[in-house]
Protein backbone atom coordinates (compact mmCIF):
# COMPACT_ATOMS: atom_id res chain seq x y z
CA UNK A 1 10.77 -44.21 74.35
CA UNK A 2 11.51 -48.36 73.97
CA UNK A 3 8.36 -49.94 72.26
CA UNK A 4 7.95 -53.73 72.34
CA UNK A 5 5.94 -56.57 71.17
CA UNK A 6 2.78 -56.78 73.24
CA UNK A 7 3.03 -53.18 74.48
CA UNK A 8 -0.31 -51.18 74.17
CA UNK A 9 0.62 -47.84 71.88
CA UNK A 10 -0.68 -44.52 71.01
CA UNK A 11 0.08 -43.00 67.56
CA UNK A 12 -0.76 -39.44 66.13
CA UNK A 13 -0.58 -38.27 62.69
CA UNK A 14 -1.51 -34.43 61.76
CA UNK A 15 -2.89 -33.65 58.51
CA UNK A 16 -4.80 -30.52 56.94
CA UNK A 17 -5.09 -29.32 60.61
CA UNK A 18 -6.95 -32.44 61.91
CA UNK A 19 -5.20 -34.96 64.07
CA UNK A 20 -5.91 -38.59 64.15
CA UNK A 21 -5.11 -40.99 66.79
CA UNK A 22 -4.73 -44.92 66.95
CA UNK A 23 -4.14 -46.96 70.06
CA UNK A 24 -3.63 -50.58 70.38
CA UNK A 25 -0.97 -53.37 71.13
CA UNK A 26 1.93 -53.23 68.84
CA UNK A 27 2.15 -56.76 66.90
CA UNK A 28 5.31 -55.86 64.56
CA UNK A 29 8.40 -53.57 64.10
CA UNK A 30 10.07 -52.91 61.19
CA UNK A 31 13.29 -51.05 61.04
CA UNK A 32 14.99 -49.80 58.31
CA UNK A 33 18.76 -50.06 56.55
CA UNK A 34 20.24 -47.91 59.22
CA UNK A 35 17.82 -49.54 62.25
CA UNK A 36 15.87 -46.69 63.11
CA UNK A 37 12.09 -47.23 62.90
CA UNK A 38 10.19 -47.32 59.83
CA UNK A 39 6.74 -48.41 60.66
CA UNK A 40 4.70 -50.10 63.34
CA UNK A 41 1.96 -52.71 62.79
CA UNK A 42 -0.96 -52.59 65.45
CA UNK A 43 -2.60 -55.80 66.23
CA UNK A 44 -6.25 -56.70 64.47
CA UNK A 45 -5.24 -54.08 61.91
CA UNK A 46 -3.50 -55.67 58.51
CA UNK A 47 -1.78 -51.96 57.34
CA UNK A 48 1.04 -50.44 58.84
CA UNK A 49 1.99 -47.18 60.24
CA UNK A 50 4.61 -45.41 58.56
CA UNK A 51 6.84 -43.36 60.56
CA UNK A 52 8.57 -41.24 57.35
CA UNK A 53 4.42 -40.47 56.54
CA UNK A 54 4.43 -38.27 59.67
CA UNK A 55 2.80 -40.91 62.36
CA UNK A 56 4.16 -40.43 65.97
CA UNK A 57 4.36 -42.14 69.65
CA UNK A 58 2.44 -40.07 72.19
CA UNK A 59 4.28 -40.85 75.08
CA UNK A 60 1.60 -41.58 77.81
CA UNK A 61 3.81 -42.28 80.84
CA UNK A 62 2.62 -41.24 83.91
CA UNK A 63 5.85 -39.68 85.96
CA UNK A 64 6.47 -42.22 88.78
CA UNK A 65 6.46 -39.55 91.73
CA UNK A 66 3.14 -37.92 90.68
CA UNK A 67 0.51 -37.75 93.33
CA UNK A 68 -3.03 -39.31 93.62
């Protein structure tokens, strides 16, 4: 999955059996030493989300050849 500046995103994180969700338009990327991800900043929100603190992309594509 390619994320970019400007692109709307859903994120997941499971905890003590209870999943939250966030959605928005990704404002920053951060990668780390080795240039994988490391966390995601969401735009109108000042924290970030931390990939290594179990946060996710739900990938909410739909499949180009799927019918109406």
């Amino acid at each position: 999955m390619n994320v970019f500046l400007g692109d709307v995103i859903h994120l997941a994180k499971e905890k003590d059996g209870k999943v939250t969700y966030v959605t928005g338009q990704c404002s920053g990327l951060v990668l780390d030493e080795r240039g994988d991800l490391d966390r995601v900043y969401i735009h109108g929100l000042d924290n970030a989300f931390w990939i290594s603190q179990g946060w996710k992309f739900i990938d909410t594509e739909e499949e180009e050849d799927a019918e109406i």
